[in-house]
C-alpha atoms as a PDB file:
ATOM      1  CA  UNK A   1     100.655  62.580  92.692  1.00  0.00           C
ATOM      2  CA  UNK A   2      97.520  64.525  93.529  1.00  0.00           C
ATOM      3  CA  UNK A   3      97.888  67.921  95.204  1.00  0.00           C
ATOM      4  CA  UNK A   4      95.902  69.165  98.426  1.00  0.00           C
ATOM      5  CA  UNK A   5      94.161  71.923  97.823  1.00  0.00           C
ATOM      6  CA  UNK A   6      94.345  75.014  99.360  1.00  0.00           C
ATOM      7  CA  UNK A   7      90.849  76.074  99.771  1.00  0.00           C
ATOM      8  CA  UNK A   8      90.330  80.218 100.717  1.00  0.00           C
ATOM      9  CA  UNK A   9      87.401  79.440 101.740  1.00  0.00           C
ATOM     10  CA  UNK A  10      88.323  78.044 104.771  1.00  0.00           C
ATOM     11  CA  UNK A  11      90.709  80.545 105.482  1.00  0.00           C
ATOM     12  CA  UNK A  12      88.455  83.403 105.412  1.00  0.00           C
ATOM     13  CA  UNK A  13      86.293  81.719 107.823  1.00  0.00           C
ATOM     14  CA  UNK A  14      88.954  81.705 109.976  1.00  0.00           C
ATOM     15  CA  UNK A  15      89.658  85.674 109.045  1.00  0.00           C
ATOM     16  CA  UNK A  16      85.971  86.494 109.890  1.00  0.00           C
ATOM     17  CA  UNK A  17      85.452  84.795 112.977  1.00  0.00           C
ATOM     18  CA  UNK A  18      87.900  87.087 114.469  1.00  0.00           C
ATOM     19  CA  UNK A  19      86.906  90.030 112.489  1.00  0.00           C
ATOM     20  CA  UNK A  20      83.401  89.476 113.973  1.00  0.00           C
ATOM     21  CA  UNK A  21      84.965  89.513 117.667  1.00  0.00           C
ATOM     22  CA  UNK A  22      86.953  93.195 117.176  1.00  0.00           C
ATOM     23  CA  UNK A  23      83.806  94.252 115.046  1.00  0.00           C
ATOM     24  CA  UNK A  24      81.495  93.661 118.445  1.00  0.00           C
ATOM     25  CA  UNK A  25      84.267  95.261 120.363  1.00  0.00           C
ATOM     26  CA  UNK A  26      83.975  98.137 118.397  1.00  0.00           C
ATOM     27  CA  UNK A  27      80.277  98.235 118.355  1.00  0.00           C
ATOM     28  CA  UNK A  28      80.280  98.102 122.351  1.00  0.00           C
ATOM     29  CA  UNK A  29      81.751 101.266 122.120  1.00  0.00           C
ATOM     30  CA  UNK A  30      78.693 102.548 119.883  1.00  0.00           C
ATOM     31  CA  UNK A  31      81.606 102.186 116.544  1.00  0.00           C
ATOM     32  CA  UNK A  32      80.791 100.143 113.693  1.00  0.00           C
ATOM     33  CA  UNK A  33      83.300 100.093 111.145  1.00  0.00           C
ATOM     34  CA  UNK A  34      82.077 101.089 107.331  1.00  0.00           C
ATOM     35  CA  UNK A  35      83.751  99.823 103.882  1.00  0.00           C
ATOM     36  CA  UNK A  36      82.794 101.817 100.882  1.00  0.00           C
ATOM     37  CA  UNK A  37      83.233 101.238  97.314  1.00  0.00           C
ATOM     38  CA  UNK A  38      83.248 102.695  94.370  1.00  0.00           C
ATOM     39  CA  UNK A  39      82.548 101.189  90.922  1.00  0.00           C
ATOM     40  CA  UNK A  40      82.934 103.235  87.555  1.00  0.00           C
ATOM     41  CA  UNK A  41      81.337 101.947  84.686  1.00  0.00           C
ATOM     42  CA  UNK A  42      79.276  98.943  84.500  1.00  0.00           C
ATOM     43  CA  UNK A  43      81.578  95.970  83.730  1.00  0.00           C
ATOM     44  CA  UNK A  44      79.548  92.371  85.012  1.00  0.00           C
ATOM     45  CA  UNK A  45      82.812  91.004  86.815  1.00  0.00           C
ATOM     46  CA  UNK A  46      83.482  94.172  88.534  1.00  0.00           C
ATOM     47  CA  UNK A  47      79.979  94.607  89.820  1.00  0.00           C
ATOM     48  CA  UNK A  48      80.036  91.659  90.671  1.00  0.00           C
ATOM     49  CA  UNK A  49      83.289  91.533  92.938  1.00  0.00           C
ATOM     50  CA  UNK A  50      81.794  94.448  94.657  1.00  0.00           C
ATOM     51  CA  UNK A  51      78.306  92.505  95.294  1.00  0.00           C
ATOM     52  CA  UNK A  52      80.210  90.124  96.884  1.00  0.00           C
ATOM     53  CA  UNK A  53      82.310  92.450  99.220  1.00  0.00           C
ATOM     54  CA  UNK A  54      79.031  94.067 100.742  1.00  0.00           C
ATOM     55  CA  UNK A  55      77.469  90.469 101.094  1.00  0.00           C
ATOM     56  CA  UNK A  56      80.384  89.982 103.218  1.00  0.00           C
ATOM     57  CA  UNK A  57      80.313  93.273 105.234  1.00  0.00           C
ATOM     58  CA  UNK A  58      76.422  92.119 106.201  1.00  0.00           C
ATOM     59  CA  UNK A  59      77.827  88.742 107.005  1.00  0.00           C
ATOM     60  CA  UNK A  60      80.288  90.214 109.825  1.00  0.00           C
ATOM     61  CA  UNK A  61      78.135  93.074 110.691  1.00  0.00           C
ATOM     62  CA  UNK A  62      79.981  95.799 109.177  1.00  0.00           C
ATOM     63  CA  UNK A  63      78.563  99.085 107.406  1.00  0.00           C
ATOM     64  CA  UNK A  64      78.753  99.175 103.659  1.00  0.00           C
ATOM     65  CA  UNK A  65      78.164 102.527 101.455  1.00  0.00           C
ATOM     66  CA  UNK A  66      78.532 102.246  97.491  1.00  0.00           C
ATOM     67  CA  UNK A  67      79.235 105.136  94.485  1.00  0.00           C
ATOM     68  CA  UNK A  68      78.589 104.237  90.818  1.00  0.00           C
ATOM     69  CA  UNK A  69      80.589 106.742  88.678  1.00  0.00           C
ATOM     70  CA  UNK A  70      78.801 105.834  85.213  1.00  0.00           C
ATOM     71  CA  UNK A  71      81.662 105.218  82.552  1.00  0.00           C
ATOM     72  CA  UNK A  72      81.075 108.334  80.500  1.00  0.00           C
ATOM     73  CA  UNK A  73      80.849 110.616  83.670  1.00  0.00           C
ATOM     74  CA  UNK A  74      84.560 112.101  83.552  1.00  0.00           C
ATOM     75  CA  UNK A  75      87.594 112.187  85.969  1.00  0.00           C
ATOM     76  CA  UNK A  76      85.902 114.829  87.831  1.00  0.00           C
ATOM     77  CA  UNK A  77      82.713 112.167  88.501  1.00  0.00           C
ATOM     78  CA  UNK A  78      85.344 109.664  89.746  1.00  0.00           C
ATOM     79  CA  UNK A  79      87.517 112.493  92.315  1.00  0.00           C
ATOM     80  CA  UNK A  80      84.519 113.609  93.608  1.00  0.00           C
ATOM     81  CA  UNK A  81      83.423 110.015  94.814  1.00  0.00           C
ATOM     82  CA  UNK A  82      86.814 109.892  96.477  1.00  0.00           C
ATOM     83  CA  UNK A  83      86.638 113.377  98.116  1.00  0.00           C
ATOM     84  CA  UNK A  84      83.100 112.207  99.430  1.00  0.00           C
ATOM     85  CA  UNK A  85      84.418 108.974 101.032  1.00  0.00           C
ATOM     86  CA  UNK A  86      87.456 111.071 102.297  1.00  0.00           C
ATOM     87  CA  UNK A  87      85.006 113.508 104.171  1.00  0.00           C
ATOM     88  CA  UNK A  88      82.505 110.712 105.445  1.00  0.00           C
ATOM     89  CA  UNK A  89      83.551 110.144 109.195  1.00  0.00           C
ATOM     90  CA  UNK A  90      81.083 106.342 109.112  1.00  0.00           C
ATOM     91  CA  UNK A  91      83.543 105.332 105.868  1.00  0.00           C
ATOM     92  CA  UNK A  92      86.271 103.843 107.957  1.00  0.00           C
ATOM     93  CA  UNK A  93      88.399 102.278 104.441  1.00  0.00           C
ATOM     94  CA  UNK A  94      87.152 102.361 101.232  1.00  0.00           C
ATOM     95  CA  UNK A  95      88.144 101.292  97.244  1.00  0.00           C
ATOM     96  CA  UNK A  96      88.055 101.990  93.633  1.00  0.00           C
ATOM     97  CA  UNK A  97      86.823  98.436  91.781  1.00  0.00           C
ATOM     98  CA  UNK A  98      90.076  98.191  89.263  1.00  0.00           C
ATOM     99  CA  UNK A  99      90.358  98.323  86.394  1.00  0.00           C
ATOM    100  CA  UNK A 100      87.957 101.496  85.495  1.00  0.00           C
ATOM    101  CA  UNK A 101      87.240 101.965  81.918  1.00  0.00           C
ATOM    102  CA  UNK A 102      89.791 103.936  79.377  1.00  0.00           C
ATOM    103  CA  UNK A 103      89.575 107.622  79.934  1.00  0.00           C
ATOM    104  CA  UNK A 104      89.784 107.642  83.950  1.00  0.00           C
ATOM    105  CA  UNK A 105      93.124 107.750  85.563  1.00  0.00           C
ATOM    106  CA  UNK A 106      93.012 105.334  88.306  1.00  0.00           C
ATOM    107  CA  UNK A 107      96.203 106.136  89.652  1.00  0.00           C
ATOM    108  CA  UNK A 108      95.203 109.497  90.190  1.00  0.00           C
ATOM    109  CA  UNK A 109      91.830 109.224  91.803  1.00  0.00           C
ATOM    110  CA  UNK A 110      94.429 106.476  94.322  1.00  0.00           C
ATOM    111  CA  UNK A 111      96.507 109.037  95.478  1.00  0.00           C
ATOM    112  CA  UNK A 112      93.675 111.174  96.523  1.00  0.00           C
ATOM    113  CA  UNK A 113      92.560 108.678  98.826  1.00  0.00           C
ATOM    114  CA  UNK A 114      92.766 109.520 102.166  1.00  0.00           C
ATOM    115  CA  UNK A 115      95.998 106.950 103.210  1.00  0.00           C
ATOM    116  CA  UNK A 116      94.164 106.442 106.494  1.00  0.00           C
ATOM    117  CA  UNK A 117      90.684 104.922 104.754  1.00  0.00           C
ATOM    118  CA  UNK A 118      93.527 103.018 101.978  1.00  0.00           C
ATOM    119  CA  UNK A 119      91.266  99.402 102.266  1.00  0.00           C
ATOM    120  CA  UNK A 120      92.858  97.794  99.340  1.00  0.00           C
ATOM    121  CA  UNK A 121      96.199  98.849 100.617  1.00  0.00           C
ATOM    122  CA  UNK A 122      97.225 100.208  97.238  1.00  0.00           C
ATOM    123  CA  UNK A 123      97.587 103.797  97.996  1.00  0.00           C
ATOM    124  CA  UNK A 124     101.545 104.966  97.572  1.00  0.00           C
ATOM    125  CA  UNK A 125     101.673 105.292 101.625  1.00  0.00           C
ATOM    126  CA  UNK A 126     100.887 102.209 102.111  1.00  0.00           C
ATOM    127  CA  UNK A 127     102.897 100.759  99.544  1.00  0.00           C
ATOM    128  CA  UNK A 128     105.532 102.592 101.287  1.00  0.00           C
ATOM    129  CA  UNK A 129     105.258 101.479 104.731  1.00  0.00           C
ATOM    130  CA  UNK A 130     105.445  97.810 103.172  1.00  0.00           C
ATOM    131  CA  UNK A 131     108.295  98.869 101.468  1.00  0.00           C
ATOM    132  CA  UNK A 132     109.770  99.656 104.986  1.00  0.00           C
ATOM    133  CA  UNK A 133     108.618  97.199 106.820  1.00  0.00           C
ATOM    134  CA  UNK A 134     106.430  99.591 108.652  1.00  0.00           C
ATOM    135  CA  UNK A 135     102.766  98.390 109.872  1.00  0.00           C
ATOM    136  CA  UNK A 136     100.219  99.565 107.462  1.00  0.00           C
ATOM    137  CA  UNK A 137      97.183  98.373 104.881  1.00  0.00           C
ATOM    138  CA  UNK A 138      98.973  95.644 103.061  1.00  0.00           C
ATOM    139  CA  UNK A 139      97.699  95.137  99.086  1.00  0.00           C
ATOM    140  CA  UNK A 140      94.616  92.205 100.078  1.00  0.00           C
ATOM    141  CA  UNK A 141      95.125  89.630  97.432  1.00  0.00           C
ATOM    142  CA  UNK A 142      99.171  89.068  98.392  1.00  0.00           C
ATOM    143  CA  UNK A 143      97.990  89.573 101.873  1.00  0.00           C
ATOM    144  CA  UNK A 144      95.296  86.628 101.450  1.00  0.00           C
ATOM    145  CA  UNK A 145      98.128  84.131  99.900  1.00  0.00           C
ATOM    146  CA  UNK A 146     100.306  85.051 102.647  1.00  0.00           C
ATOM    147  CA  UNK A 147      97.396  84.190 105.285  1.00  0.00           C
ATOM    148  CA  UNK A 148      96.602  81.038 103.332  1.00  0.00           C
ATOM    149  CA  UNK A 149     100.123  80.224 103.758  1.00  0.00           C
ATOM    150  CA  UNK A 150      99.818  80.805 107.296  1.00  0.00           C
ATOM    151  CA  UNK A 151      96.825  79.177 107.839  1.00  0.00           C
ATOM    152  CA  UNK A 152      98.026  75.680 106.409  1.00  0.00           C
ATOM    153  CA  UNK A 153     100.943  76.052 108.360  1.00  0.00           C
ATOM    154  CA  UNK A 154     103.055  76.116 105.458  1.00  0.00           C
ATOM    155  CA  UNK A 155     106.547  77.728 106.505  1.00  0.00           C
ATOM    156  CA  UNK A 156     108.435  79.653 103.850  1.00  0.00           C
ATOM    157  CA  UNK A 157     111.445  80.416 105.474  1.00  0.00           C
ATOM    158  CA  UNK A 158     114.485  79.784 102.966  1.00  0.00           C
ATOM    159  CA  UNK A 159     112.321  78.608 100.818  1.00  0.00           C
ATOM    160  CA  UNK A 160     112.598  79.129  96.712  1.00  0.00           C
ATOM    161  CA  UNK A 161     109.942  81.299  95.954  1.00  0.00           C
ATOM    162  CA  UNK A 162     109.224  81.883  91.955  1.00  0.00           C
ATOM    163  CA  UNK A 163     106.109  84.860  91.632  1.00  0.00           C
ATOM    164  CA  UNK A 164     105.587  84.615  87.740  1.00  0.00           C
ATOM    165  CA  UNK A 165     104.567  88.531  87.062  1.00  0.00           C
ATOM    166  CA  UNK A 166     105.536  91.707  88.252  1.00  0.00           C
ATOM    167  CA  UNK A 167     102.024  94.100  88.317  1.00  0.00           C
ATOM    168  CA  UNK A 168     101.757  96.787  91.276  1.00  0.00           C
ATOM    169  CA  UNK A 169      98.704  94.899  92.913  1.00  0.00           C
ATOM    170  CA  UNK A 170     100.005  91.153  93.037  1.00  0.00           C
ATOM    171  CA  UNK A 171     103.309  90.169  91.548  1.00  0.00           C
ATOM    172  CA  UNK A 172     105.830  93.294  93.117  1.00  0.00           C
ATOM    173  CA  UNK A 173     103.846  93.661  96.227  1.00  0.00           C
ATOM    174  CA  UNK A 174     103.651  89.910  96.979  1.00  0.00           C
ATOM    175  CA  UNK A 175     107.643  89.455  96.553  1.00  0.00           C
ATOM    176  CA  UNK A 176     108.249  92.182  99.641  1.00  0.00           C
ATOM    177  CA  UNK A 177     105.898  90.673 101.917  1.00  0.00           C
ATOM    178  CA  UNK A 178     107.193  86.921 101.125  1.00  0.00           C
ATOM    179  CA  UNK A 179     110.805  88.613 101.562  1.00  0.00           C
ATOM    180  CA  UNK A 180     110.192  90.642 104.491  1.00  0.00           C
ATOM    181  CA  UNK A 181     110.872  89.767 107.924  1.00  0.00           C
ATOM    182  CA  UNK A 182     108.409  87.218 109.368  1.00  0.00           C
ATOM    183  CA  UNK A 183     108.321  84.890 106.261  1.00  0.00           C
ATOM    184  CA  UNK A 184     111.825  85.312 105.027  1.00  0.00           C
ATOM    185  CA  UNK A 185     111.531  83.649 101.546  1.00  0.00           C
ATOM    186  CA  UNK A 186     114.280  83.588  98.640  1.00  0.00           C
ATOM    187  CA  UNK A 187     112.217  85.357  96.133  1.00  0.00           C
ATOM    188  CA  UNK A 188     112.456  85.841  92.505  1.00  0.00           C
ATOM    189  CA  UNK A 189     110.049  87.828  90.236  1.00  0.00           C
ATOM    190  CA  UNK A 190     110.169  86.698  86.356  1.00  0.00           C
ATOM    191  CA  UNK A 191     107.941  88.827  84.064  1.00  0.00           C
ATOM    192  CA  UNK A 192     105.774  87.182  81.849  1.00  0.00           C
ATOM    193  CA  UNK A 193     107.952  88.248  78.979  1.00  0.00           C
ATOM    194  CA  UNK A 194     110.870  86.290  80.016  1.00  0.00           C
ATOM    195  CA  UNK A 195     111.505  83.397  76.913  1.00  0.00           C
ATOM    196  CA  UNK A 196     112.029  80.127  79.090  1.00  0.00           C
ATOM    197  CA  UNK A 197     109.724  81.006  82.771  1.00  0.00           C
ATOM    198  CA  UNK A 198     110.193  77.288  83.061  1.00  0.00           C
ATOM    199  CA  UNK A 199     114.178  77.692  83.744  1.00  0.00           C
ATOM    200  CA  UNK A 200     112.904  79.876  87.246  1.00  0.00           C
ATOM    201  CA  UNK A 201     109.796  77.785  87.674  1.00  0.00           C
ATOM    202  CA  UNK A 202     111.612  74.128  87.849  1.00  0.00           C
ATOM    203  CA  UNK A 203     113.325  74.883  90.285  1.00  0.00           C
ATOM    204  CA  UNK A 204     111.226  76.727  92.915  1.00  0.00           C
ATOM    205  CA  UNK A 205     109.663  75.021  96.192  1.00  0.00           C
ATOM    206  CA  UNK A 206     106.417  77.405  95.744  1.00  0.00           C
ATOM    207  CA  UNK A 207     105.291  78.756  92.617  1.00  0.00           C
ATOM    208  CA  UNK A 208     102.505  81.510  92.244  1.00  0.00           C
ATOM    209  CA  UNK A 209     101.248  82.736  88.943  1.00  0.00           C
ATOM    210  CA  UNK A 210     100.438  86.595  89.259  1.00  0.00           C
ATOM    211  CA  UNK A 211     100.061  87.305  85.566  1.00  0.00           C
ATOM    212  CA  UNK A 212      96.218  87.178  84.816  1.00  0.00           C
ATOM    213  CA  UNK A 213      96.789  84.926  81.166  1.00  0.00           C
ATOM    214  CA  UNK A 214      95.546  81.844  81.448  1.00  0.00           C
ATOM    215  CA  UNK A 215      97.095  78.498  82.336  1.00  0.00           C
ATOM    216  CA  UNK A 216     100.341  80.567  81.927  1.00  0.00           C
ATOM    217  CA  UNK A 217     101.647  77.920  84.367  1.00  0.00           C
ATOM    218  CA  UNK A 218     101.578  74.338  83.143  1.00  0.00           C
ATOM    219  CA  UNK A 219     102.740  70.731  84.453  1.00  0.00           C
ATOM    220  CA  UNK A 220     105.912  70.621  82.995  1.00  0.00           C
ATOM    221  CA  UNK A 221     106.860  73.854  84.287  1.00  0.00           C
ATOM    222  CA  UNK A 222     106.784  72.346  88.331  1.00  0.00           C
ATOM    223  CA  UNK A 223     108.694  70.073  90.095  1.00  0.00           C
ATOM    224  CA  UNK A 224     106.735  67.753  91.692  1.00  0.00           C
ATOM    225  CA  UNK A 225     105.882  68.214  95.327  1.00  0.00           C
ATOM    226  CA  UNK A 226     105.762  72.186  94.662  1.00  0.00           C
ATOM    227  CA  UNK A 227     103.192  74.625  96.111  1.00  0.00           C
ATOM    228  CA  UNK A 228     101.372  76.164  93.625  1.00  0.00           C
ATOM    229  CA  UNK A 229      99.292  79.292  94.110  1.00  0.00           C
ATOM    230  CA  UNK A 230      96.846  81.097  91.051  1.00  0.00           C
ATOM    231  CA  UNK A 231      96.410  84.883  92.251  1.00  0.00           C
ATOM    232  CA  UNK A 232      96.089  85.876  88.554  1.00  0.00           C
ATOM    233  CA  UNK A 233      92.609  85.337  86.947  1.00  0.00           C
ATOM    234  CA  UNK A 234      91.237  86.143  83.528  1.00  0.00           C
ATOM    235  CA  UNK A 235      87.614  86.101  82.808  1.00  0.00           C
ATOM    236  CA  UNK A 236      86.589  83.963  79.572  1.00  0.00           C
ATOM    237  CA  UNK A 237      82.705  85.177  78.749  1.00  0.00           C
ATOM    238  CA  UNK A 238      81.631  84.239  82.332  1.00  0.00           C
ATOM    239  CA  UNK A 239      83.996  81.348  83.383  1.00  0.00           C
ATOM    240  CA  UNK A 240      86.647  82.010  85.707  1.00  0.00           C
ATOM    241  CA  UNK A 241      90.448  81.078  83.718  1.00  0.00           C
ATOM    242  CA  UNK A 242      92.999  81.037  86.590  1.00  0.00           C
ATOM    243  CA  UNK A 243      97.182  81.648  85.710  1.00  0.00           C
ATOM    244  CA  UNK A 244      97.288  77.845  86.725  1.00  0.00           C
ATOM    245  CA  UNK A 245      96.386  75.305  84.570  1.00  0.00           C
ATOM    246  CA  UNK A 246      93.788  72.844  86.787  1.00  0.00           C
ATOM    247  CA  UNK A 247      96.526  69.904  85.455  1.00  0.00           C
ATOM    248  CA  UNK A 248      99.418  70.760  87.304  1.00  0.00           C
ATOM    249  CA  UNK A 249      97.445  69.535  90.367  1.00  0.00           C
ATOM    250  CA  UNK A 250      98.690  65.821  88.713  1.00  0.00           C
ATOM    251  CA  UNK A 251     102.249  67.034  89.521  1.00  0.00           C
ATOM    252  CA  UNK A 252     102.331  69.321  92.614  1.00  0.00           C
ATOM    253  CA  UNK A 253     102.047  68.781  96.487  1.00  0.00           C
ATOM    254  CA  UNK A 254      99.566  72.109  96.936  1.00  0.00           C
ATOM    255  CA  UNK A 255      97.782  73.969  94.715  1.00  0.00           C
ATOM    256  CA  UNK A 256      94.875  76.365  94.595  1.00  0.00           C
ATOM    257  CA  UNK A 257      91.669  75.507  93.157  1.00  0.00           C
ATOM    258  CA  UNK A 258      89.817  77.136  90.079  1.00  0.00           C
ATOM    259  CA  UNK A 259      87.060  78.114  92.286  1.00  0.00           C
ATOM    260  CA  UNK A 260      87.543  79.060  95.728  1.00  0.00           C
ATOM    261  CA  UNK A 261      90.905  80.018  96.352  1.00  0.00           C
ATOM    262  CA  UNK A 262      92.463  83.296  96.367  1.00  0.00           C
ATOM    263  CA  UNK A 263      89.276  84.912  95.898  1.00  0.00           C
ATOM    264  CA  UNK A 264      87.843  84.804  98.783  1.00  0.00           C
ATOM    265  CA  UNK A 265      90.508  85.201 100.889  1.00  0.00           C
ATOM    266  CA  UNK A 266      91.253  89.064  98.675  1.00  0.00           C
ATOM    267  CA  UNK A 267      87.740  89.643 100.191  1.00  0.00           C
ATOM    268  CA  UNK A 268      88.964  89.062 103.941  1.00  0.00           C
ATOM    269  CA  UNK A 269      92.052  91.187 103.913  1.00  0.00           C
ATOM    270  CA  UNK A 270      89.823  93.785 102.795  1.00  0.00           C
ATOM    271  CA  UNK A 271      87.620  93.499 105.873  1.00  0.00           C
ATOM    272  CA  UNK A 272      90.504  93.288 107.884  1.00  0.00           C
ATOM    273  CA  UNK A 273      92.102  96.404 106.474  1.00  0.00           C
ATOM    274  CA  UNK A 274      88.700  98.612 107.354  1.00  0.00           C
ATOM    275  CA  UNK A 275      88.706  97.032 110.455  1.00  0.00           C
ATOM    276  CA  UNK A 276      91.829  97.557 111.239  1.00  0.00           C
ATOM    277  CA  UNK A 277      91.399 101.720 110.226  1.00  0.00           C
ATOM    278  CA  UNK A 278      88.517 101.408 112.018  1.00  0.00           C
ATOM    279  CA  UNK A 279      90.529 100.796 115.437  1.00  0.00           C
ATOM    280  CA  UNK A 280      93.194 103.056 114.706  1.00  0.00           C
ATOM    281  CA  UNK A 281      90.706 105.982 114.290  1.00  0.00           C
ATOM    282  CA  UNK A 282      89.351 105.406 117.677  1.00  0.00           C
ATOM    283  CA  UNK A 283      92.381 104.891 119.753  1.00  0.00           C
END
């Protein structure tokens, strides 16, 4: 057996052509919605993941604004890059690149995000409101495997869903939204930790590795005919490692690829999150 692949790259094409229609509604109203980051320290992958984010913004015609926080500024460097995003009325959402170096406390400079500019959708409010089922920023790389789901028309409901790591921005998040209303999966979350993964994995119609180790997931850990997902990465010098090992593609019916899957479809939903504050602001 030889899986399909689920390419993101095709769905974020799909996410962008109608982010570019909303974006020129916006803009016929004089509005152009803005996405900010902010990057502390100077780690290559990091910089690099925000490169790509503002090569997308000038793709759909959105604003970008940046703030480096050099690693040996201080906490104080970091909160006053949020407070100036928070105060900037053309910053519609905006992010901190994660990780940050030791020393900074990302979870603090989160929460003093303004909830309304949240554009990863990581800020306790939002994480809230998906807690509740409420509408609201949703975390954009579980939000890009649920549109990649969506876009290959692949329907979840009852399904045996197996997320393989339990970490605030993938693995925890991703099990509500594949539980919630809408989707309606049977989902179970199995740490990393756990002796024998392959006991939950075996049996599970999709699978989706959310650990960041690589090729924690292996061929004899899927039945065959599963859907597969990586949303976990680890970098290896400057090769891209995903959770997935690229041979379980011999045994499953779907799977993501190393390059090209879940990536760029993380970049999308955070588009679509500024966007979307964006069009909230001016209603």
């Amino acid at each position: 057996m030889v899986a399909q692949l689920l390419e993101g790259a095709v769905v974020v094409e799909s996410v962008l052509n109608d982010l570019q229609k909303r974006i020129a509604a916006l803009k016929a109203k004089n509005i152009t919605p803005g996405l900010g980051t902010i990057l502390v320290g100077d780690d290559g992958a990091s910089a690099g993941y925000v490169r790509k984010k503002h090569e997308t913004c000038e793709q759909v015609g959105l604003r970008s604004f940046h703030i480096d926080v050099p690693s040996d500024a201080g906490q104080k460097a970091l909160l006053a890059a949020v407070e100036e995003f928070n105060s900037n009325d053309e910053v519609h959402g905006y992010l901190i690149q994660h990780p940050v170096p030791q020393g900074f406390d990302f979870n603090e400079a989160l929460a003093a995000i303004d909830p309304a500019k949240d554009a990863d959708g990581l800020h306790p409010m939002s994480l809230g409101k998906l807690v509740l089922q409420e509408e609201g920023p949703r975390p954009c790389t579980p939000a890009g495997i649920v549109a990649m789901f969506d876009y290959y028309d692949i329907d979840l409901t009852g399904k045996n869903v197996v997320v393989v790591g339990r970490g605030p921005t993938l693995g925890r998040p991703l099990a509500l939204m594949l539980a919630n209303r809408g989707v309606d999966a049977a989902v179970t979350v199995v740490h990393s930790r756990v002796p024998d993964i392959s006991a939950y994995t075996k049996q599970a119609d999709v699978v989706i590795g959310a650990v960041g180790k690589p090729s924690v997931i292996t061929p004899e850990m899927v039945k065959p005919g599963a859907i597969v997902v990586s949303g976990g990465i680890t970098w290896e010098g400057r090769k891209l490692l995903p959770d997935v090992d690229e041979s379980v593609g011999d045994v499953a019916g779907w799977i993501t690829p190393r390059l090209g899957g879940v990536g760029p479809t993380t970049v999308g939903m955070l588009l679509a999150n500024t966007v979307a504050a964006c069009e909230l602001k001016t209603l």
